[in-house]
Protein backbone atom coordinates (compact mmCIF):
# COMPACT_ATOMS: atom_id res chain seq x y z
CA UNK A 1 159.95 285.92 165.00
CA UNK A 2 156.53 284.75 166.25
CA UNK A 3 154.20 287.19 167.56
CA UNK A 4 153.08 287.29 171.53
CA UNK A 5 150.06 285.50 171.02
CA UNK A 6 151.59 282.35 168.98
CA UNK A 7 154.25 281.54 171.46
CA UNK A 8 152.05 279.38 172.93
CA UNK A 9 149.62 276.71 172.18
CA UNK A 10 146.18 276.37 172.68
CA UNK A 11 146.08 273.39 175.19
CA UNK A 12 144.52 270.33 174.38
CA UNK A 13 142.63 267.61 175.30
CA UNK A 14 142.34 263.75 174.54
CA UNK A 15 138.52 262.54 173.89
CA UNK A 16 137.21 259.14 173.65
CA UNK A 17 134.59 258.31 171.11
CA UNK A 18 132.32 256.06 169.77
CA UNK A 19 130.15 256.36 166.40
CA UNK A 20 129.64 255.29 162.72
CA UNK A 21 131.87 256.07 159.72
CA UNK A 22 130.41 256.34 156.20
CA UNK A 23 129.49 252.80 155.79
CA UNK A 24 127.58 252.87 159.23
CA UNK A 25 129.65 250.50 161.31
CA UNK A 26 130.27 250.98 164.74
CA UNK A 27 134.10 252.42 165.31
CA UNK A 28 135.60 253.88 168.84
CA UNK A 29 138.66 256.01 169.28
CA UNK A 30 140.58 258.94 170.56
CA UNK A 31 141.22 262.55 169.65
CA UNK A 32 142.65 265.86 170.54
CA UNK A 33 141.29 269.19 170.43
CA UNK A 34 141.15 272.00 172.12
CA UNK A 35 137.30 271.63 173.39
CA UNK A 36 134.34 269.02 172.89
CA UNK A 37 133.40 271.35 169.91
CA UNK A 38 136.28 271.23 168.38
CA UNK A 39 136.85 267.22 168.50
CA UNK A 40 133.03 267.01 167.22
CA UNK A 41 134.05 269.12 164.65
CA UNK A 42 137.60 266.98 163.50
CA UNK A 43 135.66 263.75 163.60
CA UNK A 44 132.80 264.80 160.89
CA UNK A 45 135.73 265.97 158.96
CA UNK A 46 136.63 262.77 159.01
CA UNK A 47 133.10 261.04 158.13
CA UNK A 48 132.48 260.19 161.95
CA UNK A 49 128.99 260.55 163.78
CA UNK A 50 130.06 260.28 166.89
CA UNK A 51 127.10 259.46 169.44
CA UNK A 52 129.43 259.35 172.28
CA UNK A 53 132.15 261.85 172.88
CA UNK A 54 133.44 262.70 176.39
CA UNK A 55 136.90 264.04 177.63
CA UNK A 56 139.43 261.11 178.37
CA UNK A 57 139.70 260.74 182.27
CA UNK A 58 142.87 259.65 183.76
CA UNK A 59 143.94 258.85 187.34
CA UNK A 60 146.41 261.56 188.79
CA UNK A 61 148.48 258.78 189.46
CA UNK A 62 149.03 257.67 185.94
CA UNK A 63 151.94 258.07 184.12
CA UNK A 64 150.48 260.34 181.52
CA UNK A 65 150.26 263.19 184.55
CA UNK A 66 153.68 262.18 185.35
CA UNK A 67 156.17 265.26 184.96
CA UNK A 68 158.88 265.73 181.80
CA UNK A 69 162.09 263.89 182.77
CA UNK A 70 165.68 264.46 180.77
CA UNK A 71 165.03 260.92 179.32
CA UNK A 72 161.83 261.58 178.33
CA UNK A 73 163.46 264.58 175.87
CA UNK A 74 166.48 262.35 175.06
CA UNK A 75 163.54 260.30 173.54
CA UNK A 76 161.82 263.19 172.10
CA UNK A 77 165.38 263.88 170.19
CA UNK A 78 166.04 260.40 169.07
CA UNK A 79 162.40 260.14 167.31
CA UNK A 80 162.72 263.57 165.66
CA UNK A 81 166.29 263.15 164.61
CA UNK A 82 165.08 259.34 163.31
CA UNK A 83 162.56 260.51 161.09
CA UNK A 84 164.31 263.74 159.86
CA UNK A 85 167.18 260.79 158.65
CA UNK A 86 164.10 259.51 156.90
CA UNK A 87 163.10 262.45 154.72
CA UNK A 88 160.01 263.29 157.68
CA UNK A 89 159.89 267.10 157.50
CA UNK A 90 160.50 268.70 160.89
CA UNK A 91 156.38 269.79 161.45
CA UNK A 92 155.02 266.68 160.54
CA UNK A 93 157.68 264.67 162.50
CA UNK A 94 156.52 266.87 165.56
CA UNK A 95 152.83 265.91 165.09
CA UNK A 96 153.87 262.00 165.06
CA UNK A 97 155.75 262.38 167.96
CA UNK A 98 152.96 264.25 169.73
CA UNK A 99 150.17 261.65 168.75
CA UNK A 100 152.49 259.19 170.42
CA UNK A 101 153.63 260.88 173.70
CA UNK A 102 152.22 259.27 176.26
CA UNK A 103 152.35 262.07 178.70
CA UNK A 104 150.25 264.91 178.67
CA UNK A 105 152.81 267.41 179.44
CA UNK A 106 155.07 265.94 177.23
CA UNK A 107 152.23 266.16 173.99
CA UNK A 108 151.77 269.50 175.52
CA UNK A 109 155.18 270.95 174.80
CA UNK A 110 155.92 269.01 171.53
CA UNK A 111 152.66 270.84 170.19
CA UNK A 112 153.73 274.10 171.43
CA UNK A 113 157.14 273.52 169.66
CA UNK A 114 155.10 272.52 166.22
CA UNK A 115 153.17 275.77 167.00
CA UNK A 116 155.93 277.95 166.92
CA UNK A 117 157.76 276.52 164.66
CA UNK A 118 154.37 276.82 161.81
CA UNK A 119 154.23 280.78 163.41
CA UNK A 120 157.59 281.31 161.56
CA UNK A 121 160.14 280.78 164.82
CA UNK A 122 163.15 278.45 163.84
CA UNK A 123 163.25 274.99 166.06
CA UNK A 124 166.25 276.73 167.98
CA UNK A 125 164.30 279.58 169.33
CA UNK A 126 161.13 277.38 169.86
CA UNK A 127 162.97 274.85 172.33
CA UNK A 128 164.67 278.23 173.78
CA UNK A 129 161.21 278.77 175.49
CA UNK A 130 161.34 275.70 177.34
CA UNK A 131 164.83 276.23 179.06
CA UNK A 132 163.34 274.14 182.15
CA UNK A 133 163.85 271.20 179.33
CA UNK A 134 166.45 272.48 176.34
CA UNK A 135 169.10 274.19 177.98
CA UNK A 136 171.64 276.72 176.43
CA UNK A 137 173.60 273.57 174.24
CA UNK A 138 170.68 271.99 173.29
CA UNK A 139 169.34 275.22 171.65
CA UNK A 140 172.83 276.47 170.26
CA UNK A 141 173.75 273.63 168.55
CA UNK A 142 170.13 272.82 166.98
CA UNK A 143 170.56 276.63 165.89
CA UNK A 144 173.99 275.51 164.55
CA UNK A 145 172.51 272.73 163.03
CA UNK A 146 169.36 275.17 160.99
CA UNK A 147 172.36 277.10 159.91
CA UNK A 148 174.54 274.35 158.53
CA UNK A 149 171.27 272.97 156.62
CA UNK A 150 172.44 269.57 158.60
CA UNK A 151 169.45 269.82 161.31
CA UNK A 152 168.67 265.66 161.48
CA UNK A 153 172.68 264.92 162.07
CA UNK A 154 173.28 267.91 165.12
CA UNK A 155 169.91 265.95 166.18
CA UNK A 156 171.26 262.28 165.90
CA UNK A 157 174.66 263.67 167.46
CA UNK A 158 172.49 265.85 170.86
CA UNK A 159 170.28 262.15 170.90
CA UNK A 160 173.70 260.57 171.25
CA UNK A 161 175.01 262.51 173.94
CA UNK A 162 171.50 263.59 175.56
CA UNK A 163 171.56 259.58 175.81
CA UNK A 164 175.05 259.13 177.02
CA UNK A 165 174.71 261.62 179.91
CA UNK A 166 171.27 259.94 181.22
CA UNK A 167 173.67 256.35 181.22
CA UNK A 168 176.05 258.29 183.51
CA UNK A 169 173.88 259.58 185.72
CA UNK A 170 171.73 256.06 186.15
CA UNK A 171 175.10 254.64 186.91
CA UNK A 172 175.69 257.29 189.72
CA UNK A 173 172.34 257.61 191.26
CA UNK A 174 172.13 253.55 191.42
CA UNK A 175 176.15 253.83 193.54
CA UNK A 176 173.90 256.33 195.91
CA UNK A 177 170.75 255.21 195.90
CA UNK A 178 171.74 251.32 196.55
CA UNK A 179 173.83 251.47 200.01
CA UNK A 180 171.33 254.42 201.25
CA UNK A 181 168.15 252.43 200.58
CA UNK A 182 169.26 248.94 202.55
CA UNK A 183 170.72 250.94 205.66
CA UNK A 184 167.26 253.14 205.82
CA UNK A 185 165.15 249.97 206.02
CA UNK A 186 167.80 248.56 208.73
CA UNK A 187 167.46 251.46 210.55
CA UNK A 188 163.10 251.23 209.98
CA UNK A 189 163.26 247.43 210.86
CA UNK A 190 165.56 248.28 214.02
CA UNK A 191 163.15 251.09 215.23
CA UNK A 192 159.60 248.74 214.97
CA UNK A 193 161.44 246.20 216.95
CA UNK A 194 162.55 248.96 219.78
CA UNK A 195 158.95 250.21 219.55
CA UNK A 196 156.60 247.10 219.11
CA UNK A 197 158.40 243.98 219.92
CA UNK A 198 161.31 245.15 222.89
CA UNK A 199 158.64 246.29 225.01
CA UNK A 200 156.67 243.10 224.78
CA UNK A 201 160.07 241.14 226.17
CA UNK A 202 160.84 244.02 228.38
CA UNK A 203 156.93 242.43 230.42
CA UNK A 204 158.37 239.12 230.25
CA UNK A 205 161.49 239.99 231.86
CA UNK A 206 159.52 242.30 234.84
CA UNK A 207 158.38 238.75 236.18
CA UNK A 208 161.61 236.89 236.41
CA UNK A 209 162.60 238.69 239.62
CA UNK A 210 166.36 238.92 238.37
CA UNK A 211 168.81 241.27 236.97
CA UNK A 212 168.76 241.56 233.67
CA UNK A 213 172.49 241.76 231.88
CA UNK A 214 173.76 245.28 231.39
CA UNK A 215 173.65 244.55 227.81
CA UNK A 216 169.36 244.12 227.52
CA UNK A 217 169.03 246.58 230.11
CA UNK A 218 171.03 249.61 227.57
CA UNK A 219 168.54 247.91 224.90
CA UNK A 220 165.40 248.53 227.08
CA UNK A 221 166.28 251.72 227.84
CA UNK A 222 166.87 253.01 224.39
CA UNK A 223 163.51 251.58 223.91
CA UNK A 224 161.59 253.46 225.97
CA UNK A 225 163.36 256.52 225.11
CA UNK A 226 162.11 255.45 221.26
CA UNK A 227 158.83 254.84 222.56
CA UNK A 228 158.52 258.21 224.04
CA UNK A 229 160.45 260.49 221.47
CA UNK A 230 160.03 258.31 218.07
CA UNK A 231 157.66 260.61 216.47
CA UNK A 232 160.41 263.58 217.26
CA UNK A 233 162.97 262.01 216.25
CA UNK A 234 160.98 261.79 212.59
CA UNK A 235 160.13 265.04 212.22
CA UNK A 236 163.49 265.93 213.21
CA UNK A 237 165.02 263.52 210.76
CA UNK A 238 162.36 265.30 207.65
CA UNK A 239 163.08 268.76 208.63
CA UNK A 240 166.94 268.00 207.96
CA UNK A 241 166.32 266.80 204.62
CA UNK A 242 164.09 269.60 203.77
CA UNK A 243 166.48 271.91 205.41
CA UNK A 244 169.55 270.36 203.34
CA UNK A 245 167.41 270.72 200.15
CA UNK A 246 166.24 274.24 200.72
CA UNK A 247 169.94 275.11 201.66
CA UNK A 248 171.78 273.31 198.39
CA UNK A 249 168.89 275.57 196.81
CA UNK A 250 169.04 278.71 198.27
CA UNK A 251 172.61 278.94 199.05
CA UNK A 252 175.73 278.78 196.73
CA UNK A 253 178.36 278.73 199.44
CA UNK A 254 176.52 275.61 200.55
CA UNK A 255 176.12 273.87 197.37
CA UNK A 256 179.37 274.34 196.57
CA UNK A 257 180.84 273.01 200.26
CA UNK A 258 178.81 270.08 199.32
CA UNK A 259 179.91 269.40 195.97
CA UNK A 260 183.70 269.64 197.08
CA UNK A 261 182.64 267.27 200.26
CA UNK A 262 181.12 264.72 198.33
CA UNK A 263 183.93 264.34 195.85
CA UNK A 264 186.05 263.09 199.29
CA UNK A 265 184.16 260.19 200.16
CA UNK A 266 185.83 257.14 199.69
CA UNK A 267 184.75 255.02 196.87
CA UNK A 268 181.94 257.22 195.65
CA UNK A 269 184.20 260.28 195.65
CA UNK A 270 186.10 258.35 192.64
CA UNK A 271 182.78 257.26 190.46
CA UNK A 272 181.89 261.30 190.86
CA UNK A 273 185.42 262.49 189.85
CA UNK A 274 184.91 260.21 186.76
CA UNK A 275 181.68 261.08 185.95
CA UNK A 276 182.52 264.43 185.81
CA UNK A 277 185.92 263.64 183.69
CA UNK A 278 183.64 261.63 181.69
CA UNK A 279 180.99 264.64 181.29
CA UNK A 280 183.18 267.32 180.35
CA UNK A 281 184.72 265.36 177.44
CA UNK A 282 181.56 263.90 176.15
CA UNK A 283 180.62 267.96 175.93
CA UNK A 284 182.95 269.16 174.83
CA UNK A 285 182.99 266.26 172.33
CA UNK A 286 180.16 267.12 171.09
CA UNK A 287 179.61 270.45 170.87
CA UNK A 288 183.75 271.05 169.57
CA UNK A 289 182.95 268.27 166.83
CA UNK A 290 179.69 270.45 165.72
CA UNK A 291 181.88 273.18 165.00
CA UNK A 292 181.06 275.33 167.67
CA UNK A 293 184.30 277.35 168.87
CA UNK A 294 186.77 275.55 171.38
CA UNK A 295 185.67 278.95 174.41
CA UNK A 296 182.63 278.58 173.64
CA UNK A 297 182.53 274.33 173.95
CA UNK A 298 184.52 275.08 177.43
CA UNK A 299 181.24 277.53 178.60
CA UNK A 300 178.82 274.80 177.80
CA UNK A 301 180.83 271.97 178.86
CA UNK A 302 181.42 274.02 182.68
CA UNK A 303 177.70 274.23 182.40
CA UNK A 304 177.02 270.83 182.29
CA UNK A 305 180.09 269.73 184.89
CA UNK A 306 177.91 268.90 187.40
CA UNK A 307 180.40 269.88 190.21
CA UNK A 308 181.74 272.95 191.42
CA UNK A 309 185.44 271.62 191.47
CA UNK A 310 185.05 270.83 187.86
CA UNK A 311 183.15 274.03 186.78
CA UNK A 312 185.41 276.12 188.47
CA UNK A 313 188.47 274.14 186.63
CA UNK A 314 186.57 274.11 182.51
CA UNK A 315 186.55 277.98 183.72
CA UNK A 316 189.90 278.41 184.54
CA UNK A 317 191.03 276.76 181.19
CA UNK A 318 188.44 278.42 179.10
CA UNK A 319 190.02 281.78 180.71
CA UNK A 320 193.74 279.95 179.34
CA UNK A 321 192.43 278.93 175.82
CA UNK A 322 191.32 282.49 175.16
CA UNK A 323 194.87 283.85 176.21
CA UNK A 324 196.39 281.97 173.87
CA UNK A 325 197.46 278.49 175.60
CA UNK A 326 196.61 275.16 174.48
CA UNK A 327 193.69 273.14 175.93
CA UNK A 328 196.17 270.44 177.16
CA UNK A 329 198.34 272.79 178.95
CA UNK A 330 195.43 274.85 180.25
CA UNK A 331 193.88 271.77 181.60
CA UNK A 332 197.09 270.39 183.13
CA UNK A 333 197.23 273.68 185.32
CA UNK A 334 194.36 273.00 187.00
CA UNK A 335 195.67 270.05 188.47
CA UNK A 336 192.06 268.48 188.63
CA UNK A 337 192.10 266.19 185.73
CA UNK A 338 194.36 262.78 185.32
CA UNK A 339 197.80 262.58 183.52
CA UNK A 340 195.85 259.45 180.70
CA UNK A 341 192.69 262.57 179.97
CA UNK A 342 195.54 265.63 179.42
CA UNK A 343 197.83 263.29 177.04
CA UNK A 344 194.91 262.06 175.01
CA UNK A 345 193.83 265.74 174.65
CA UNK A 346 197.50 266.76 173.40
CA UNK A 347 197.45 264.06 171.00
CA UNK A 348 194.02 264.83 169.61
CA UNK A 349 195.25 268.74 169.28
CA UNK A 350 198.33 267.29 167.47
CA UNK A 351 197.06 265.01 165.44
CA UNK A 352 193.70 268.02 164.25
CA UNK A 353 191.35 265.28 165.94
CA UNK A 354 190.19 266.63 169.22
CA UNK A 355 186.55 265.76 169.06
CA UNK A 356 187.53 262.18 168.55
CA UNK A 357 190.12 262.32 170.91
CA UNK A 358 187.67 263.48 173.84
CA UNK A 359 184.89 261.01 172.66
CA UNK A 360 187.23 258.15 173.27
CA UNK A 361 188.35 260.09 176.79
CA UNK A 362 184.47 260.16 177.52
CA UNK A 363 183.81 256.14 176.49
CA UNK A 364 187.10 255.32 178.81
CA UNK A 365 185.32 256.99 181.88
CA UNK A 366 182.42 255.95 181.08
CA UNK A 367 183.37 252.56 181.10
CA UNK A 368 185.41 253.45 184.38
CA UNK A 369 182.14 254.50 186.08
CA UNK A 370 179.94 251.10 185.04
CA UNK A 371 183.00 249.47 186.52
CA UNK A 372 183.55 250.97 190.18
CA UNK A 373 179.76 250.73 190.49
CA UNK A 374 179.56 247.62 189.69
CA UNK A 375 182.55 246.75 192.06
CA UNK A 376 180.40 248.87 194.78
CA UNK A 377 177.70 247.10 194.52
CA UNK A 378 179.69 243.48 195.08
CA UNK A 379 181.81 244.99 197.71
CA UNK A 380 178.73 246.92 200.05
CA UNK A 381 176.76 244.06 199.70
CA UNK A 382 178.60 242.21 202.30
CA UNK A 383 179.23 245.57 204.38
CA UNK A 384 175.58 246.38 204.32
CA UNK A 385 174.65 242.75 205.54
CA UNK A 386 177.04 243.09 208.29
CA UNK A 387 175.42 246.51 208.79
CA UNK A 388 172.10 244.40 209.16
CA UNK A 389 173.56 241.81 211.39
CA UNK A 390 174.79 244.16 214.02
CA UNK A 391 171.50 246.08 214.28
CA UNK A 392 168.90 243.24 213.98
CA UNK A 393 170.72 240.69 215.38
CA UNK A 394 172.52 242.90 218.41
CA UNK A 395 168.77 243.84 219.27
CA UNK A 396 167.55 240.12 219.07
CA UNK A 397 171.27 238.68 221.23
CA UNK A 398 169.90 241.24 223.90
CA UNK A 399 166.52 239.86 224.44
CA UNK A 400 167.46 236.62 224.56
CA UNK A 401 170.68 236.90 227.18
CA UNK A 402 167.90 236.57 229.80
CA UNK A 403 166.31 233.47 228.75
CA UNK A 404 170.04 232.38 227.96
CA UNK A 405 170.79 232.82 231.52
CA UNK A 406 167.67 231.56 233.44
CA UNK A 407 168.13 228.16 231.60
CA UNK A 408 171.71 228.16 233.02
CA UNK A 409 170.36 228.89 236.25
CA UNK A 410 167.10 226.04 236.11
CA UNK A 411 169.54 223.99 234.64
């Protein structure tokens, strides 16, 4: 086990210099180290006089100061698992993939790993202090992987799936994000015309002298209500959402109303009940075919469900397995999963090839999911547009009935 103090790295810096090597020419690069010292230090090591050395500076907006995302460790993964295939021993693969991180926090935590690992920690319990980024199967089957003496393939096979799940959930966040986006700039495009362009119509139309159809007169109206309450109606709008977020957060009975709500909407409900099919097989896919046992494959697979409906259902047949039933009649009692995903479980318990049964369940709904959101996307485009239509155009019908009707009338 590593000691207190080596659990963590020193942090460290990039510096950009500019000197002359042995043969006195004129070279520029970068470095790490800890402090200006130490980088002075590393470069006369390597022959350099550096006569310029400063601390790289980069814009808080930049990428590099951009936060760890799940696809930036997928990537991590795939690089280490690539070079371990290629006879790169695990330290040295860590310091490549360090020198080319592009994100500081990202370098940060692959040197911390290479730190503890060169303390005497195994990779398993290194990436077990970073559970905001390896969670509880990540670590258990690397440590199944250090134990099998087969590190680079339970590395290849977590790439795999740490790749697989990011597909998933780029397919599902583009079904949300899509149809949500195009109706919030209707709605922003509807409110600057109630704000900025009704009310210059609305002094055009105080000089005809007429009345005004009941239709422009409803859209003048909600105009100057807009006018008057449009900044409430904002802050009202961002305290929801941070309300909503806080309360998903804070609250289980909440988070779990909304998880069984969202699985009801038409359309999307489906892609999410497939996704989540799709996500429980591809875990426990993975994690059965690395030879971890079937109730403990169920724990980690109702960890990564991703719903409460399905977490509460890998539960209730992890509970069966360990009485004794089989997986395919412990998952047709919950009732939750489809009549094709139970049969091709039976035959892969049959047959002694479950893993590969379940990764062929996973590729199915997989496959299902880059379908319906592809059919979304063709089939809200027109809905959205009429969407559009009837808020733009209803807005644009009203301040023109006027006009409409004093032509009629000079006519």
């Amino acid at each position: 086990m590593a000691t207190a103090a080596a659990k963590k790295a020193p942090k460290r810096f990039t510096f950009v210099w500019q000197g002359k090597d042995k043969s006195g020419n004129i070279s520029k690069g970068k470095i790490d180290a800890e402090n200006l010292a130490a980088a002075k230090a590393l470069l006369r090591k390597q022959g350099i006089n550096p006569n310029k050395l400063a601390k790289e500076r980069v814009s808080v907006f930049s990428s590099k100061h951009k936060p760890i995302k799940s696809i930036d460790i997928a990537f991590f993964i795939r690089q280490e698992a690539t070079m371990m295939k290629a006879g790169v021993p695990l330290m040295q693969g860590l310091e490549i993939v360090a020198e080319g991180a592009e994100k500081v926090k990202l370098k940060e935590m692959i040197l911390e790993l290479k730190n503890d690992v060169n303390s005497g920690s195994d990779f398993s319990q290194a990436l077990a202090r970073h559970p905001e980024h390896f969670d509880d199967l990540v670590c258990s089957l690397v440590h199944a992987g250090e134990q099998s003496g087969a590190l680079e393939t339970m590395l290849d096979r977590i790439a795999t799936y740490k790749e697989k799940v990011e597909s998933l959930r780029k397919k599902i966040k583009k079904a949300l994000t899509y149809p949500i986006a195009v109706i919030v700039v209707g709605v922003i495009v509807s409110a600057i015309l109630l704000v900025k362009v009704v009310p210059q119509f609305e002094s055009v139309f105080s000089s005809f002298g007429a009345d005004l159809p009941v239709f422009t007169k409803w859209v003048i109206g909600l105009s100057e209500w807009a006018q008057e309450w449009w900044f409430v109606v904002l802050l009202a709008a961002l305290a929801a959402g941070i309300a909503f977020s806080k309360a998903r957060s804070k609250s289980q009975k909440f988070s779990d109303f909304v998880d069984r709500a969202v699985l009801r909407i038409p359309i999307i409900g489906q892609i999410l009940h497939k996704a989540a099919i799709a996500r429980f097989s591809r875990t426990l896919a993975t994690t059965f075919a690395a030879g971890v046992p079937l109730v403990e494959a169920l724990d980690s697979a109702a960890g990564a469900a991703g719903n409460v409906v399905y977490e509460n259902a890998i539960i209730q047949i992890r509970n069966g397995v360990s009485t004794g039933q089989s997986l395919q009649s412990a998952t047709n009692m919950t009732g939750v999963f489809p009549t094709m995903a139970v049969q091709m479980i039976a035959i892969g318990e049959e047959a002694g090839s479950l893993d590969m049964m379940l990764d062929k369940v996973a590729s199915f709904y997989e496959e299902e999911v880059d379908n319906a959101v592809d059919n979304l996307s063709s089939l809200i485009e027109p809905l959205i547009m009429a969407v559009l239509g009837v808020l733009v155009g209803g807005l644009v019908i009203a301040m023109y009935l006027p006009i409409f009707q004093l032509g009629q009338v000079v006519g």
